[in-house]
C-alpha atoms as a PDB file:
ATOM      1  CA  UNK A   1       7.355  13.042 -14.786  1.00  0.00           C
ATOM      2  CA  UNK A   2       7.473   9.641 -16.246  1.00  0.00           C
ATOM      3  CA  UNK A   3       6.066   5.897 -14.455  1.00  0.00           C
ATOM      4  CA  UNK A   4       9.095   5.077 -12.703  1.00  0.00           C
ATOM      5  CA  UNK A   5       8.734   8.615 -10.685  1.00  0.00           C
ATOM      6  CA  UNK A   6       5.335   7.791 -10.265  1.00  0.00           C
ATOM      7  CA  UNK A   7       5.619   4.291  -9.007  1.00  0.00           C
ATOM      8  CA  UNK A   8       9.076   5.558  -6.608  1.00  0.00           C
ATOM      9  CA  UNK A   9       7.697   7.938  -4.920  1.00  0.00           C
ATOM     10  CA  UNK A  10       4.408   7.342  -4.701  1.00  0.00           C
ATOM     11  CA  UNK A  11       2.863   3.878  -5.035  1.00  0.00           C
ATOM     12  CA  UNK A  12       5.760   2.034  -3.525  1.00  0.00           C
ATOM     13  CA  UNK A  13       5.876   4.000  -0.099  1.00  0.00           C
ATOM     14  CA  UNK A  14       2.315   3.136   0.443  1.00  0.00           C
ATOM     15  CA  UNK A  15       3.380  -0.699  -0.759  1.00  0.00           C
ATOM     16  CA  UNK A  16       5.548  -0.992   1.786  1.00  0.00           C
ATOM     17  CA  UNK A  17       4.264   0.727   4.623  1.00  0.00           C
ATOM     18  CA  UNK A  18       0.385  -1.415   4.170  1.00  0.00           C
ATOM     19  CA  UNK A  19       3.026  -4.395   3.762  1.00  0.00           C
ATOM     20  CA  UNK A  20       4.114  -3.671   7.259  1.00  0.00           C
ATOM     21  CA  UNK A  21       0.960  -3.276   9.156  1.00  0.00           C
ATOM     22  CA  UNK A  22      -0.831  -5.840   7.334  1.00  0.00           C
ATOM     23  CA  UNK A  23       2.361  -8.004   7.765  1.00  0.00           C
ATOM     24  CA  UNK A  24       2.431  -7.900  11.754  1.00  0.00           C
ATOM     25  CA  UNK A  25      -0.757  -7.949  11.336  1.00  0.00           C
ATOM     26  CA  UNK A  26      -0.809 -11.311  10.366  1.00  0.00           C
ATOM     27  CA  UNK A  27       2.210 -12.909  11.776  1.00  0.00           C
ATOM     28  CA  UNK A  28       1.612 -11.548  15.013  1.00  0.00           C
ATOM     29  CA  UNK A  29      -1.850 -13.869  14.737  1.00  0.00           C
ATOM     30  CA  UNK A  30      -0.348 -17.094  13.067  1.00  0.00           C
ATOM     31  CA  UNK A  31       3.045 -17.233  13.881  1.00  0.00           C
ATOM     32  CA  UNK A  32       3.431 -16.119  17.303  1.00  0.00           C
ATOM     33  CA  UNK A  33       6.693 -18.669  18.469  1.00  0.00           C
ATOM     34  CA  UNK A  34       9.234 -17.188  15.965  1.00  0.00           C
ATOM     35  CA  UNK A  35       8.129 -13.064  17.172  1.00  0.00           C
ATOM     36  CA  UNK A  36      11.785 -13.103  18.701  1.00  0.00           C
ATOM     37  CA  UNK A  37      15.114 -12.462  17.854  1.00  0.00           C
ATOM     38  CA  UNK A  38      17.225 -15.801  18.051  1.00  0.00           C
ATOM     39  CA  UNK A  39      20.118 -15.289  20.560  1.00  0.00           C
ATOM     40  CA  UNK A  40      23.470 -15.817  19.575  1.00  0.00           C
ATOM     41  CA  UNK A  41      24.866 -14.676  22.507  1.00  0.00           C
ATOM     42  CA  UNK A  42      26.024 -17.909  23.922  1.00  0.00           C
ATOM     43  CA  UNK A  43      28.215 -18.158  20.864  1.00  0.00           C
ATOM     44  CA  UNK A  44      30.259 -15.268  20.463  1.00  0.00           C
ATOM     45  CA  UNK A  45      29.821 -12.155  22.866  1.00  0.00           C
ATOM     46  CA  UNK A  46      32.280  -9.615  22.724  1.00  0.00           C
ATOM     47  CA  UNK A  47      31.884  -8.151  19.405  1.00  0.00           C
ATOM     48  CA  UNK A  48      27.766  -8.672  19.862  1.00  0.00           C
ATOM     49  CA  UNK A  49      28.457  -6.435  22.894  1.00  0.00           C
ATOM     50  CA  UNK A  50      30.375  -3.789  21.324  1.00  0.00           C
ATOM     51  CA  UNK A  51      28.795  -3.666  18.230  1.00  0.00           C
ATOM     52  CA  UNK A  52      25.278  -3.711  19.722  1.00  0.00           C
ATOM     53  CA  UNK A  53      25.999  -1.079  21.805  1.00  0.00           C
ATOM     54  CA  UNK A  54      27.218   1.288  19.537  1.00  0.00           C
ATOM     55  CA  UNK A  55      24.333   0.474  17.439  1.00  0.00           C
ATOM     56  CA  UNK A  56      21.733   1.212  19.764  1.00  0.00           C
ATOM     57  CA  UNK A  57      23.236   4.537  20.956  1.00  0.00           C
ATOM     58  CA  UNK A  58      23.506   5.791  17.549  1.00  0.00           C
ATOM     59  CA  UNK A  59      20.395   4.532  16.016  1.00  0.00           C
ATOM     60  CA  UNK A  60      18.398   6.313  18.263  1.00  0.00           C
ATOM     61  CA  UNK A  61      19.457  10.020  18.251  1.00  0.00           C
ATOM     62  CA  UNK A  62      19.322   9.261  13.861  1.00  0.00           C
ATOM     63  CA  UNK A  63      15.499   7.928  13.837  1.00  0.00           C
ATOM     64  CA  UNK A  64      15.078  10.944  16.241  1.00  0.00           C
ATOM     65  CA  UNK A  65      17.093  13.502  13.581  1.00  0.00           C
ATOM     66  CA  UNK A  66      14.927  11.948  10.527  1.00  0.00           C
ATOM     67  CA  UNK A  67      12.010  12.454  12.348  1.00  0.00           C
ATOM     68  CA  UNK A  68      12.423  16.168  13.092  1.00  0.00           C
ATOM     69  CA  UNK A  69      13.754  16.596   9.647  1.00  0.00           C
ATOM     70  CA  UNK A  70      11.571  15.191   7.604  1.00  0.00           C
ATOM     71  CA  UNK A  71       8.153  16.186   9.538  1.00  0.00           C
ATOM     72  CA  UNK A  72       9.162  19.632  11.036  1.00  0.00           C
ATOM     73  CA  UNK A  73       8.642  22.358   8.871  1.00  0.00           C
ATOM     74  CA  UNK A  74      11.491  24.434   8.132  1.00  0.00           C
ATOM     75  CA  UNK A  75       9.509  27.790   8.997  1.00  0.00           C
ATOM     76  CA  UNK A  76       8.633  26.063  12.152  1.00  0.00           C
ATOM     77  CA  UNK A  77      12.041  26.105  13.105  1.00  0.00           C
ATOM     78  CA  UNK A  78      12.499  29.742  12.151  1.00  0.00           C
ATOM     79  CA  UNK A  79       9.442  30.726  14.913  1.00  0.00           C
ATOM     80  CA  UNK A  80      11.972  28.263  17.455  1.00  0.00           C
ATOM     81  CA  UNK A  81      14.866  30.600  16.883  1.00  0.00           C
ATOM     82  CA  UNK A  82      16.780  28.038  15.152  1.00  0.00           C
ATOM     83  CA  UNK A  83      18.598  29.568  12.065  1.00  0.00           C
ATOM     84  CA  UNK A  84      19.498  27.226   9.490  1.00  0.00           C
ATOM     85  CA  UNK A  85      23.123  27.160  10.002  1.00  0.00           C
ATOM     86  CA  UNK A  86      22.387  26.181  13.470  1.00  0.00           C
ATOM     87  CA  UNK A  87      20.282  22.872  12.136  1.00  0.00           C
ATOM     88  CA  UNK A  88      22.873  22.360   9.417  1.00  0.00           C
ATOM     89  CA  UNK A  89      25.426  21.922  12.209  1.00  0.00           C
ATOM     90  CA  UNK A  90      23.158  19.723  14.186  1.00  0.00           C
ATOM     91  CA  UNK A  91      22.462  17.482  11.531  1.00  0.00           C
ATOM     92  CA  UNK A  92      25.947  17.261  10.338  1.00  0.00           C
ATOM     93  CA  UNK A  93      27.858  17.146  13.076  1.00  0.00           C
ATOM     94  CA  UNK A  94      25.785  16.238  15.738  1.00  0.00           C
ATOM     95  CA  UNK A  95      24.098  13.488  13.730  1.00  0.00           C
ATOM     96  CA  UNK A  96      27.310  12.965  12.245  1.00  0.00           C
ATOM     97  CA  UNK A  97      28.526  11.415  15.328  1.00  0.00           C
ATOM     98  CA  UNK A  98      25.833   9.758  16.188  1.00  0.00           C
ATOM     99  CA  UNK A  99      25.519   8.085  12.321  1.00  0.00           C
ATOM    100  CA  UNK A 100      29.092   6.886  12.890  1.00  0.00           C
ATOM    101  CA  UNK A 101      28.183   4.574  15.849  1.00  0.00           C
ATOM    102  CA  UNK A 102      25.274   3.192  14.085  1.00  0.00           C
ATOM    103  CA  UNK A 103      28.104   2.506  10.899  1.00  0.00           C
ATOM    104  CA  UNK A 104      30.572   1.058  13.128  1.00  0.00           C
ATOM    105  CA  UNK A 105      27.877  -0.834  15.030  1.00  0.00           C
ATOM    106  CA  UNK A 106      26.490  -2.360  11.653  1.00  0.00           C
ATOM    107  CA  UNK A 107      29.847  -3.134  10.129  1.00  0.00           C
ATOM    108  CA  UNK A 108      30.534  -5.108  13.520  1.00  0.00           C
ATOM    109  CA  UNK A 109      27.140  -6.972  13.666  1.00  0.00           C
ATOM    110  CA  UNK A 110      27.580  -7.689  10.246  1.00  0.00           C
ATOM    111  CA  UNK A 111      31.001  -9.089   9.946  1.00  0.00           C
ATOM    112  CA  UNK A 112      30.270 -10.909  13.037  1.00  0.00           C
ATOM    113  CA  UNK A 113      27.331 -12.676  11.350  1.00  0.00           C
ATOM    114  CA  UNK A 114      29.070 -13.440   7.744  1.00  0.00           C
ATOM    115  CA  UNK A 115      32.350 -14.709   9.477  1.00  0.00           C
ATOM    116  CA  UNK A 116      31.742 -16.219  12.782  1.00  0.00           C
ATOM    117  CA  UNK A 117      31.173 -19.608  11.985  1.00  0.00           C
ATOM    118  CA  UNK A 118      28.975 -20.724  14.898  1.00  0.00           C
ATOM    119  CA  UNK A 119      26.741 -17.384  14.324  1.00  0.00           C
ATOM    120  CA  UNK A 120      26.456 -17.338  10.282  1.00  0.00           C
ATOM    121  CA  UNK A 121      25.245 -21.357  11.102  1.00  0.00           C
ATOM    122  CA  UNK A 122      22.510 -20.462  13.081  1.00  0.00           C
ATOM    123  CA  UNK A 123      21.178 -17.061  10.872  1.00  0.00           C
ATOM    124  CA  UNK A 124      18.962 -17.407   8.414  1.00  0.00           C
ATOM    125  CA  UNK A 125      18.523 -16.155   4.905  1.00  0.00           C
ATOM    126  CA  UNK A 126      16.281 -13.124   6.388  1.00  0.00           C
ATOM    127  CA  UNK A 127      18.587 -12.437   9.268  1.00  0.00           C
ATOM    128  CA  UNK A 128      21.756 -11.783   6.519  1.00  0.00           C
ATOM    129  CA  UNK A 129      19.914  -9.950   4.878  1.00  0.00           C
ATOM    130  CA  UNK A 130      18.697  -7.383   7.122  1.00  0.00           C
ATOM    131  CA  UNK A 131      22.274  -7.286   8.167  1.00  0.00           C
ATOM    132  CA  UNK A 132      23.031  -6.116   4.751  1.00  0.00           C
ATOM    133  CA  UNK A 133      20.189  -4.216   4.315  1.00  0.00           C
ATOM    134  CA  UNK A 134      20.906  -1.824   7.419  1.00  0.00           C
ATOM    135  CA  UNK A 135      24.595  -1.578   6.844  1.00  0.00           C
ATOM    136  CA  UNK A 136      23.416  -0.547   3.480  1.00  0.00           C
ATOM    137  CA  UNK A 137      20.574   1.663   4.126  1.00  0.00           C
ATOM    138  CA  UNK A 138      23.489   3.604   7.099  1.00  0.00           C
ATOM    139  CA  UNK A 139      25.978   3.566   4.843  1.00  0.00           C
ATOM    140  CA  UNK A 140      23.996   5.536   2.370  1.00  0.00           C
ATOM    141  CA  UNK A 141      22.412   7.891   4.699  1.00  0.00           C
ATOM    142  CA  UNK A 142      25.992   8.788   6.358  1.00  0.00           C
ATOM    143  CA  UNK A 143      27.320   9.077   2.086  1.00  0.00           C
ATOM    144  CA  UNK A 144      24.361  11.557   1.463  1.00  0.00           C
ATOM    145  CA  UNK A 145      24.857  13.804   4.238  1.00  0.00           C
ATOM    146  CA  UNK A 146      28.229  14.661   4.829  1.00  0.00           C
ATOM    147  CA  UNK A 147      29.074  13.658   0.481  1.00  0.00           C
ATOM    148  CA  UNK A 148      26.300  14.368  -1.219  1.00  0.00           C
ATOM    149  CA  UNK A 149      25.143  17.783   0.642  1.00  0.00           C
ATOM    150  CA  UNK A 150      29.016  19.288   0.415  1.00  0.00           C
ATOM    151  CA  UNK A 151      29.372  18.373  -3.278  1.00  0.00           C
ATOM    152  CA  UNK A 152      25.796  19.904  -4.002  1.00  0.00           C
ATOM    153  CA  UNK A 153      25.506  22.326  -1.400  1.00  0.00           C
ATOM    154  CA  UNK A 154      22.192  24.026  -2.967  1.00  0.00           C
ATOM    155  CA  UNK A 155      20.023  21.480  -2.741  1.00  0.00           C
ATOM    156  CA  UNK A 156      17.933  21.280   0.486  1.00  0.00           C
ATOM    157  CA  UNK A 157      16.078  18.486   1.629  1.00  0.00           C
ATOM    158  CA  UNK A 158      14.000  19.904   3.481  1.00  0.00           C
ATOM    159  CA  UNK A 159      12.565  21.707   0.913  1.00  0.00           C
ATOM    160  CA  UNK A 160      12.303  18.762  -1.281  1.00  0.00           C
ATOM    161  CA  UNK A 161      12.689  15.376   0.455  1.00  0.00           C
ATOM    162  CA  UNK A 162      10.875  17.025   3.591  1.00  0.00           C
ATOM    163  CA  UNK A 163       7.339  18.045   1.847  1.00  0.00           C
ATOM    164  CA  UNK A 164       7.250  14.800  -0.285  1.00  0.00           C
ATOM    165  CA  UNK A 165       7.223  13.288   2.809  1.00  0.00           C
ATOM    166  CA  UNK A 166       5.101  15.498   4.409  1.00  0.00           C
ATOM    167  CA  UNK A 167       2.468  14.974   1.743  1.00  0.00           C
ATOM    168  CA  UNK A 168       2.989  11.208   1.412  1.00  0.00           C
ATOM    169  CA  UNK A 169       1.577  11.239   5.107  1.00  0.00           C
ATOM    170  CA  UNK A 170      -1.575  13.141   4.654  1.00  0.00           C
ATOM    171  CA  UNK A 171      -1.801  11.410   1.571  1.00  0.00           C
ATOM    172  CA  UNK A 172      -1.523  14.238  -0.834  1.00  0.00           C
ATOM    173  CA  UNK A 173       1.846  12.414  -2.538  1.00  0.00           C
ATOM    174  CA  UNK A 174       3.506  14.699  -5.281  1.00  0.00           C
ATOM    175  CA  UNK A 175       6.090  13.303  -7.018  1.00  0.00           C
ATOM    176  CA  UNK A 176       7.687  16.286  -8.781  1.00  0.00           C
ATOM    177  CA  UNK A 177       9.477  17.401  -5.372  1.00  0.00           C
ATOM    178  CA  UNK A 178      11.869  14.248  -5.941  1.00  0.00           C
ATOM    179  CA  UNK A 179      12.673  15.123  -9.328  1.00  0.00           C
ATOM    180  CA  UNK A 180      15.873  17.334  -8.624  1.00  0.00           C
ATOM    181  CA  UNK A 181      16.609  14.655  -5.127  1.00  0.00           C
ATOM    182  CA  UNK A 182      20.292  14.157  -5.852  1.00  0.00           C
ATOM    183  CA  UNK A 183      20.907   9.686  -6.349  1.00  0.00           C
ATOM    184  CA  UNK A 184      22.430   8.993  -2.841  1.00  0.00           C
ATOM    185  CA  UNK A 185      19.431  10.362  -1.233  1.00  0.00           C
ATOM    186  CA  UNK A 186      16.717   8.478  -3.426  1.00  0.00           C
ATOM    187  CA  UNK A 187      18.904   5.595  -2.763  1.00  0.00           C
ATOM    188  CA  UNK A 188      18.436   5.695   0.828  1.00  0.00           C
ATOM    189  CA  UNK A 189      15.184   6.362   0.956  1.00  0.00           C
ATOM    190  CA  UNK A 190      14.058   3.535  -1.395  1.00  0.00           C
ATOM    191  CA  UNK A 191      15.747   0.986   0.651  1.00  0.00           C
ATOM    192  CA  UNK A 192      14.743   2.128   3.849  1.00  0.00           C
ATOM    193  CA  UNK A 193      11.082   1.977   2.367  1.00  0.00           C
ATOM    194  CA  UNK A 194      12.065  -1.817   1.496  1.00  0.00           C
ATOM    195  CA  UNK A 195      13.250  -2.381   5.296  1.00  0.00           C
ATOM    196  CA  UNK A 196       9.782  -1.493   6.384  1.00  0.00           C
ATOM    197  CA  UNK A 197       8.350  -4.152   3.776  1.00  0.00           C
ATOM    198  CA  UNK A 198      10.201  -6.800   5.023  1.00  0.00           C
ATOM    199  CA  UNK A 199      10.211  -5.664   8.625  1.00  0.00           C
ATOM    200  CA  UNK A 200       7.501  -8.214   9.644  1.00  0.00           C
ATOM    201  CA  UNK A 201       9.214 -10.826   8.461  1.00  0.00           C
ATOM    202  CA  UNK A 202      12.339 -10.732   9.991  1.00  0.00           C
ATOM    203  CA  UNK A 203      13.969 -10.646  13.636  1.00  0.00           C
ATOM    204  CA  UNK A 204      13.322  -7.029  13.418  1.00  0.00           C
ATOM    205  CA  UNK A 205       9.499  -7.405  15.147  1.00  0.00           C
ATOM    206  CA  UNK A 206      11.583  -8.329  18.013  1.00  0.00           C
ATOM    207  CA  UNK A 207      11.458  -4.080  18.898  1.00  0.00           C
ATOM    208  CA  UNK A 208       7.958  -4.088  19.055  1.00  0.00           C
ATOM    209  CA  UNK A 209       8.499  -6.500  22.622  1.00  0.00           C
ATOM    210  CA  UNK A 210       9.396  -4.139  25.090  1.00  0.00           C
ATOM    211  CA  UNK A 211       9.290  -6.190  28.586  1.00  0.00           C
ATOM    212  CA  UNK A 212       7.206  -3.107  29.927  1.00  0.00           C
ATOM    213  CA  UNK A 213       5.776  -5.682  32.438  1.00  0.00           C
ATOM    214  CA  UNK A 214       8.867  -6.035  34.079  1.00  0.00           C
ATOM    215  CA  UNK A 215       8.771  -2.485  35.412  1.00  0.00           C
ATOM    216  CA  UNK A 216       5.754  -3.935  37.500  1.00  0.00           C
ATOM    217  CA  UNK A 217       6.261  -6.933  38.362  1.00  0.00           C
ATOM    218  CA  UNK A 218       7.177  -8.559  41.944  1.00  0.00           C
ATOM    219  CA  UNK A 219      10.431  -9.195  43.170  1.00  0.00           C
ATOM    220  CA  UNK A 220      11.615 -12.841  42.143  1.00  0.00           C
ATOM    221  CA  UNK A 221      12.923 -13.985  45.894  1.00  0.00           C
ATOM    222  CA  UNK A 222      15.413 -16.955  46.028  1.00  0.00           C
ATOM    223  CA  UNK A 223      16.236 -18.839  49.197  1.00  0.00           C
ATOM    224  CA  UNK A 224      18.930 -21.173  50.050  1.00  0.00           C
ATOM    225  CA  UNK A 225      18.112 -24.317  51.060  1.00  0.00           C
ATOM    226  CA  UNK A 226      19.335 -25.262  54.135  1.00  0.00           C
ATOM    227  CA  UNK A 227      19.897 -28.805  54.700  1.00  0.00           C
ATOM    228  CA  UNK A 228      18.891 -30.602  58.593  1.00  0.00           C
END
């Protein structure tokens, strides 16, 4: 176990993740105007639409899949009835589905922000950046599972990745469960520690404004005017 095991897999995670809280934190307090995602809508639409979509109906079944893999226990499974070959298909294929809308999705959103002249005008440095970032961070987690886990099909994550993880959150951190973590996967996992870092200060706080008021509120009633 040497420093830059150490420093991976156990003082960064925390880095980042008190870099997020403190982070909204304190832009939510000082910098309320800019919590928003600019809208760049009125430039191009069509591939915002499509690639949006796809996006957002991928992303959601994969946060849901890392967060069953990485915090369910595998013998908790087991006591479901769910055999491993049964998760290994659902994470595969199931999840490989789902992982290729989020791709295409990204790829779209990201080409459309690099070479649609209007739209790469009005992003900023952060915005391109978390482009790349994602596509990146996707990219890698789509390479790991169906590359990585068919080329070394004895390691298990959730015998390694899993309980790091596990013990990062109830802050017993042990670093020696990444040691055998093929690249791909310690790849993806370091970025996607960085996203959370520089979550606050990017268009992504925009997910933590959910119009839940809307759900409540009155009926907006227009009426013509009628002219005597």
């Amino acid at each position: 176990m040497n420093m830059v095991d150490q420093f991976l897999w156990v003082i960064f995670p925390y880095i980042c993740m008190a870099v997020f809280v403190v982070g909204h934190i304190y832009r939510y307090r000082v910098d309320q105007f800019s919590w928003t995602a600019k809208s760049s809508e009125f430039i191009e639409k069509k591939q915002l639409k499509i690639g949006s979509m796809m996006f957002h109906i991928g992303v959601m079944p994969v946060i849901m899949g890392h967060i069953v893999g990485l915090g369910v226990p595998k013998s908790w499974m087991h006591a479901l009835g769910i055999s491993d070959p049964m998760y290994h298909f659902g994470a595969v294929y199931i999840g490989g589905i789902f992982g290729f809308l989020t791709l295409g999705g990204m790829i779209i959103l990201t080409s459309r922000r690099f070479t649609h002249k209007g739209v790469r005008r009005l992003s900023s440095v952060s915005d391109r950046l978390v482009n790349v970032l994602l596509l990146f961070i996707v990219l890698m987690g789509m390479y790991s599972t169906l590359v990585t886990n068919n080329v070394e099909p004895g390691f298990d994550y959730r015998s390694t990745i899993s309980v790091w993880f596990r013990n990062l959150i109830i802050l017993r951190p042990d670093a020696a469960f990444m040691q055998q973590v093929p690249v791909p996967f310690k790849i993806h996992i370091v970025s996607g520690f960085l996203i959370f870092a520089l979550w606050p200060f990017t268009r992504l706080v925009h997910v933590w404004s959910v119009p839940l008021n809307y759900v409540g509120r009155s009926y907006i009633l227009y009426r013509k005017h009628r002219k005597h």
